[in-house]
N, C-alpha and C. Protein backbone atom coordinates (compact mmCIF):
# COMPACT_ATOMS: atom_id res chain seq x y z
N UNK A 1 -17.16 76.38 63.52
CA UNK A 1 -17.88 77.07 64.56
C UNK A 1 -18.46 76.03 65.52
N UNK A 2 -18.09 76.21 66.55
CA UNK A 2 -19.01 75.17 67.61
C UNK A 2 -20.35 75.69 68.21
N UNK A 3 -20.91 74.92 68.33
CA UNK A 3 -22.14 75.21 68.87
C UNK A 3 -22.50 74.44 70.00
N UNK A 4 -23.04 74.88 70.68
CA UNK A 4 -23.17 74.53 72.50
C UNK A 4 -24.98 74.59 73.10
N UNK A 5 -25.60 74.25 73.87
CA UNK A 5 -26.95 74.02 74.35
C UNK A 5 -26.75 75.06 75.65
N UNK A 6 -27.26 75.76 75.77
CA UNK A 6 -28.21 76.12 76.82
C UNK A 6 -28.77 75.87 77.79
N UNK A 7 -28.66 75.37 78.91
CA UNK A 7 -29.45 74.82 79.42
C UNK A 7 -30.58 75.55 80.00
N UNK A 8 -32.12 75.30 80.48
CA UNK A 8 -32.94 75.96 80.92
C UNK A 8 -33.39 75.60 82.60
N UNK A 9 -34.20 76.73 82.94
CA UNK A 9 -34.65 75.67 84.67
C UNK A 9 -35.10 74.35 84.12
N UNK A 10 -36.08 74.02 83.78
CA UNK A 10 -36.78 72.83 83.75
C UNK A 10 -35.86 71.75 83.36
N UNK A 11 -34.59 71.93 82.36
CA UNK A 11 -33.63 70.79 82.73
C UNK A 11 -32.62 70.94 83.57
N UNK A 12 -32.55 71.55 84.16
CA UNK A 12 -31.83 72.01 85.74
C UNK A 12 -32.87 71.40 86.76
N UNK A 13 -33.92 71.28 86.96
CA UNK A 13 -35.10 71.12 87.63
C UNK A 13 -34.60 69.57 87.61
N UNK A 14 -34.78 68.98 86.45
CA UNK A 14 -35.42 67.49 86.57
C UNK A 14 -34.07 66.63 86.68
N UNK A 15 -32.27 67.31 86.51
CA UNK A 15 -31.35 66.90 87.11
C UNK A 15 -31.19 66.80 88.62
N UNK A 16 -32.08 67.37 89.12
CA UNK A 16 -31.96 67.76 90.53
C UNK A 16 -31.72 66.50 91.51
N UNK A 17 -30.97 66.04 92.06
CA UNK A 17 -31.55 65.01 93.03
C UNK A 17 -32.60 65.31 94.21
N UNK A 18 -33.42 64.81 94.48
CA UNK A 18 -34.71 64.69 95.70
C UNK A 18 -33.77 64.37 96.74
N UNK A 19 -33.90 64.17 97.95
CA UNK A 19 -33.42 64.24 99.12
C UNK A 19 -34.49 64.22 100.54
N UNK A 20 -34.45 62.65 101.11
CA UNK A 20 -35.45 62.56 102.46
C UNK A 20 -35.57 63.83 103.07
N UNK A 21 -36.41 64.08 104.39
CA UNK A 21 -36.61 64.60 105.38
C UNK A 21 -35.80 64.51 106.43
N UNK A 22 -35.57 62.59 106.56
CA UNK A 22 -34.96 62.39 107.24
C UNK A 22 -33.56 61.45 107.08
N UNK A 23 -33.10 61.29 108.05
CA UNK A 23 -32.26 60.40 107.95
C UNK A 23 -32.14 58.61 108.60
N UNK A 24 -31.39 57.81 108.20
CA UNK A 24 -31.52 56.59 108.96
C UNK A 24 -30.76 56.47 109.52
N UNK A 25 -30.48 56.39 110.82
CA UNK A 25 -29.21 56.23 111.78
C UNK A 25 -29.27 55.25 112.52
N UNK A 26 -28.07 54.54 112.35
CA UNK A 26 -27.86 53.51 112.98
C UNK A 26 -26.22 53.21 113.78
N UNK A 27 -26.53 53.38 115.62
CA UNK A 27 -25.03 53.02 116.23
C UNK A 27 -25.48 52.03 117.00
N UNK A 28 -24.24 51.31 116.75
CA UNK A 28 -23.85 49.89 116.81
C UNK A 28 -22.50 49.88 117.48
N UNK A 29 -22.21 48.55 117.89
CA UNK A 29 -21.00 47.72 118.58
C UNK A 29 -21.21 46.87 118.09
N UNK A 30 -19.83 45.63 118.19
CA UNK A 30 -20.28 44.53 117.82
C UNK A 30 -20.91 43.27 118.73
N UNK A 31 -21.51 44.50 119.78
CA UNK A 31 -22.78 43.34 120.76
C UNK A 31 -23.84 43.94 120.80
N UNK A 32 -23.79 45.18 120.64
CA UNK A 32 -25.10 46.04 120.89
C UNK A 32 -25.48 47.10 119.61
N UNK A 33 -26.69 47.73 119.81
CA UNK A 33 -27.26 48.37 119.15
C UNK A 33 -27.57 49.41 119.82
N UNK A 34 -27.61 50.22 120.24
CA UNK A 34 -27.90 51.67 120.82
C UNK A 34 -28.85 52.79 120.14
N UNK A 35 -28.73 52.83 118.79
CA UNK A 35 -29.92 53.77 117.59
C UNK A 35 -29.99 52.84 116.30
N UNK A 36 -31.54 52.69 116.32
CA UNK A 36 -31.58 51.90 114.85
C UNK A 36 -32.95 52.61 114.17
N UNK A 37 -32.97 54.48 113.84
CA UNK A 37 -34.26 54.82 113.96
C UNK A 37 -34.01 55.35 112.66
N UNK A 38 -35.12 56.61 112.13
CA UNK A 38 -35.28 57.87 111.70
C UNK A 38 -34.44 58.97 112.49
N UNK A 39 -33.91 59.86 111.74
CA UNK A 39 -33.32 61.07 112.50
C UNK A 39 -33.49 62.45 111.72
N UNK A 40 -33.72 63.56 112.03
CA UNK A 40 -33.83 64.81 111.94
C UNK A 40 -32.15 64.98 111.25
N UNK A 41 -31.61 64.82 112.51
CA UNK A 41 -30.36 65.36 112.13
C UNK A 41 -29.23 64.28 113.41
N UNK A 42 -27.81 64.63 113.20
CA UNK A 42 -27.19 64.20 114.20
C UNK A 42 -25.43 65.27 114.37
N UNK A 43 -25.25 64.72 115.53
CA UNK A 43 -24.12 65.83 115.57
C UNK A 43 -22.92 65.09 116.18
N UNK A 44 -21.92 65.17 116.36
CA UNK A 44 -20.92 64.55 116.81
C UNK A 44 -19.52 65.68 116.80
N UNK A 45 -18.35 64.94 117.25
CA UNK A 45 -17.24 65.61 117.03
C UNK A 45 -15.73 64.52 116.20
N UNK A 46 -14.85 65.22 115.83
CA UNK A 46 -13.94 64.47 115.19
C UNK A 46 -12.69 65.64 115.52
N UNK A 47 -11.12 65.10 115.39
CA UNK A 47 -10.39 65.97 115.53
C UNK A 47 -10.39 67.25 114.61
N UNK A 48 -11.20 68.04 113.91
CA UNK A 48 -11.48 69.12 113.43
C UNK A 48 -12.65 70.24 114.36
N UNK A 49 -13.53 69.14 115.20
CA UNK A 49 -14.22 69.87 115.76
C UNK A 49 -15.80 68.97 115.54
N UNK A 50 -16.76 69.95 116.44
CA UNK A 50 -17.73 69.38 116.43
C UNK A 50 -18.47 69.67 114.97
N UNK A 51 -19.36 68.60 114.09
CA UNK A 51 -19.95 69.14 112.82
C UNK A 51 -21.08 68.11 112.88
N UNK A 52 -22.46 68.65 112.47
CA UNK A 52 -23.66 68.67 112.54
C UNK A 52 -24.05 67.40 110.91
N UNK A 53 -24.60 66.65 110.92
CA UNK A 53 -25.12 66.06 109.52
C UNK A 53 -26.51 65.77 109.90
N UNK A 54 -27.35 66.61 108.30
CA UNK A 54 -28.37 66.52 107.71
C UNK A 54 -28.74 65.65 106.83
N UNK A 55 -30.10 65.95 106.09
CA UNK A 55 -30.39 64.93 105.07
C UNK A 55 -30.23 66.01 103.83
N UNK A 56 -29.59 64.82 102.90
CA UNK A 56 -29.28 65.52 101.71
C UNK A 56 -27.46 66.13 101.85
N UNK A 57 -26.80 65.47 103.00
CA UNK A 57 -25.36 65.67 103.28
C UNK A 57 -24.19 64.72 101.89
N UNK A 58 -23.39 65.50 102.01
CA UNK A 58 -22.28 64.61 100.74
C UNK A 58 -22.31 62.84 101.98
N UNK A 59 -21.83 62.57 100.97
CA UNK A 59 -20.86 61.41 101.10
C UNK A 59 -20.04 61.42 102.49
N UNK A 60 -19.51 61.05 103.41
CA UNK A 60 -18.51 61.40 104.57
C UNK A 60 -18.15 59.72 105.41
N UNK A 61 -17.14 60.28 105.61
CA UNK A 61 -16.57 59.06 106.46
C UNK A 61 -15.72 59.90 107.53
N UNK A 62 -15.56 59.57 109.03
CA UNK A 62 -14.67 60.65 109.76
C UNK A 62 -14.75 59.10 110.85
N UNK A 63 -13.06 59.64 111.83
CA UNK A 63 -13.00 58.68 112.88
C UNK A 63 -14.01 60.19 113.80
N UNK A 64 -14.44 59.61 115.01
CA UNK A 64 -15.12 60.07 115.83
C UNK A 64 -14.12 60.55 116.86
N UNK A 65 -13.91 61.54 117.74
CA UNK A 65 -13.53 61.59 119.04
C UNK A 65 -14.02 61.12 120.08
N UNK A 66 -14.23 61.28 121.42
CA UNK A 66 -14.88 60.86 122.54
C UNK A 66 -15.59 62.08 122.81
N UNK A 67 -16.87 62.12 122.66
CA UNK A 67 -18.03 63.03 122.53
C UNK A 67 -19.40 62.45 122.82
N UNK A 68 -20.64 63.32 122.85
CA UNK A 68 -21.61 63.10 123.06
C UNK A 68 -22.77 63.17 121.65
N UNK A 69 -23.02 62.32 121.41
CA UNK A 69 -23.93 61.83 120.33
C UNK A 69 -24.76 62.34 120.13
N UNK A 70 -25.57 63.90 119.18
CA UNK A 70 -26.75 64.27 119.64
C UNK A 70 -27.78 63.78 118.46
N UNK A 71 -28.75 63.18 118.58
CA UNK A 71 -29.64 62.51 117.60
C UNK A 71 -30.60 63.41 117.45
N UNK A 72 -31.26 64.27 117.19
CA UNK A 72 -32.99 65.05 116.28
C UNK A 72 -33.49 64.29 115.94
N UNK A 73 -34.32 63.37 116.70
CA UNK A 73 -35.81 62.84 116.01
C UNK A 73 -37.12 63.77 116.48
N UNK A 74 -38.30 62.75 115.54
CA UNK A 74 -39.50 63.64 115.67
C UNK A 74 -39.97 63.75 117.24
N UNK A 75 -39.79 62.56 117.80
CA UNK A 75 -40.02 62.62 119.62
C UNK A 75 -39.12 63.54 120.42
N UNK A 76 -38.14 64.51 119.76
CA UNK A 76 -37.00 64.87 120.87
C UNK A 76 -35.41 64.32 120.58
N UNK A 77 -34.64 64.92 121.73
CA UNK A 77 -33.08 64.96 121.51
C UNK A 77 -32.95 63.59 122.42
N UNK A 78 -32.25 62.77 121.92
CA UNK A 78 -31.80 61.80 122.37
C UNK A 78 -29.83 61.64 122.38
N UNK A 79 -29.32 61.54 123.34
CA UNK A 79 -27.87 61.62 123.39
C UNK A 79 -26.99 60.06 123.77
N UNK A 80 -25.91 60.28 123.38
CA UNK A 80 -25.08 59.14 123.52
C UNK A 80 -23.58 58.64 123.55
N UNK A 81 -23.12 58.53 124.84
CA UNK A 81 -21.82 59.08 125.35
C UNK A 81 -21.01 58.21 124.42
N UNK A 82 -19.95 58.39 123.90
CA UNK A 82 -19.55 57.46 123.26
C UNK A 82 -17.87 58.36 123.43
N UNK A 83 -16.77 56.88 123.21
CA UNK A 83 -15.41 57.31 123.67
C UNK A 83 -14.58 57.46 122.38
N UNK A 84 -15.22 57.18 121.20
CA UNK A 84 -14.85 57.33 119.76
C UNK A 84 -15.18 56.08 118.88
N UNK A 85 -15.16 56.29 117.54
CA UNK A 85 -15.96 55.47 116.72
C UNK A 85 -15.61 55.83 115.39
N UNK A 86 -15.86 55.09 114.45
CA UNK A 86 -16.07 55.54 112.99
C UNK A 86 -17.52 55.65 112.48
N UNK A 87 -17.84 57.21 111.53
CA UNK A 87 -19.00 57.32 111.25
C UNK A 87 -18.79 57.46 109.88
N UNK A 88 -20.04 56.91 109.31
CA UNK A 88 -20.17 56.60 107.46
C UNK A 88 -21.59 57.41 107.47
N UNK A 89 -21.37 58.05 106.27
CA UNK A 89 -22.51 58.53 105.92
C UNK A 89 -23.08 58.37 104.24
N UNK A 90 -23.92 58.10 103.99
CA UNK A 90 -24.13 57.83 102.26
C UNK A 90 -25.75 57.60 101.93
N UNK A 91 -25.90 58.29 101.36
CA UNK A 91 -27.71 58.72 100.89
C UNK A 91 -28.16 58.62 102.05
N UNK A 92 -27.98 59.65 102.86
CA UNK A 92 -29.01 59.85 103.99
C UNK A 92 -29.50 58.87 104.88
N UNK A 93 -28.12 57.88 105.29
CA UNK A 93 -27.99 56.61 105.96
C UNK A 93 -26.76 57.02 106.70
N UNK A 94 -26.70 57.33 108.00
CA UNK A 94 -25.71 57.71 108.77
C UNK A 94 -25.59 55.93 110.08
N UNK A 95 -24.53 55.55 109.57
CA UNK A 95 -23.52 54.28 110.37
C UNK A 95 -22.68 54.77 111.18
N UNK A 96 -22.66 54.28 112.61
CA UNK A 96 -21.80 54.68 113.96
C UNK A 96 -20.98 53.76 114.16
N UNK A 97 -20.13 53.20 113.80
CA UNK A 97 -19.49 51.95 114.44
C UNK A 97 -18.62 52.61 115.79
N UNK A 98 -19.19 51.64 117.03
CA UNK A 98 -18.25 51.66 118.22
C UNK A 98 -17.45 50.62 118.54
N UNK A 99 -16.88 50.97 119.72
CA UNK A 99 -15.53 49.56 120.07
C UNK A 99 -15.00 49.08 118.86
N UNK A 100 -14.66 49.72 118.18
CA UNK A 100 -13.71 49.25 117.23
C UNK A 100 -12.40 49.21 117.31
């Protein structure tokens, strides 16, 4: 006979991962720096379409299209024309690489 555990909330609870508020975003070239802040949120596009990243987002890597950059910080929307790029995302650390 096998026997198996149960699990309850409270060890469902304390598996949980925590997850910032915010995010750290950072776009770059390899001369310049353009965002090196905190972010709410950010948005971009890739050949699937435009898609939005939060905090507490999977894992992601996407090439960028030529789109407009929208950043959510606590001061307001800040934007940023950009002609395509690769974006990394990983624990709530979002990387822009341009002119690549």
């Amino acid at each position: 006979m096998d026997s198996f555990k149960v699990s309850d909330k409270t060890d469902q609870q304390t598996n949980k991962k925590e997850h910032s508020k915010s995010l750290k975003v950072r776009i770059s070239s390899p001369y310049q720096i353009y965002f090196d802040e905190p972010a709410l949120s950010i948005s971009g596009e890739n050949l699937t379409g435009p898609f939005d990243i939060l905090p507490g987002h999977h894992n992601f890597i996407t090439l960028l299209t030529a789109c407009e950059l929208s950043i959510k910080t606590d001061n307001g929307m800040r934007k940023i024309k950009i002609n395509g790029g690769v974006m990394h995302v990983k624990t709530d650390m979002v990387t822009v690489f341009l002119d690549i």
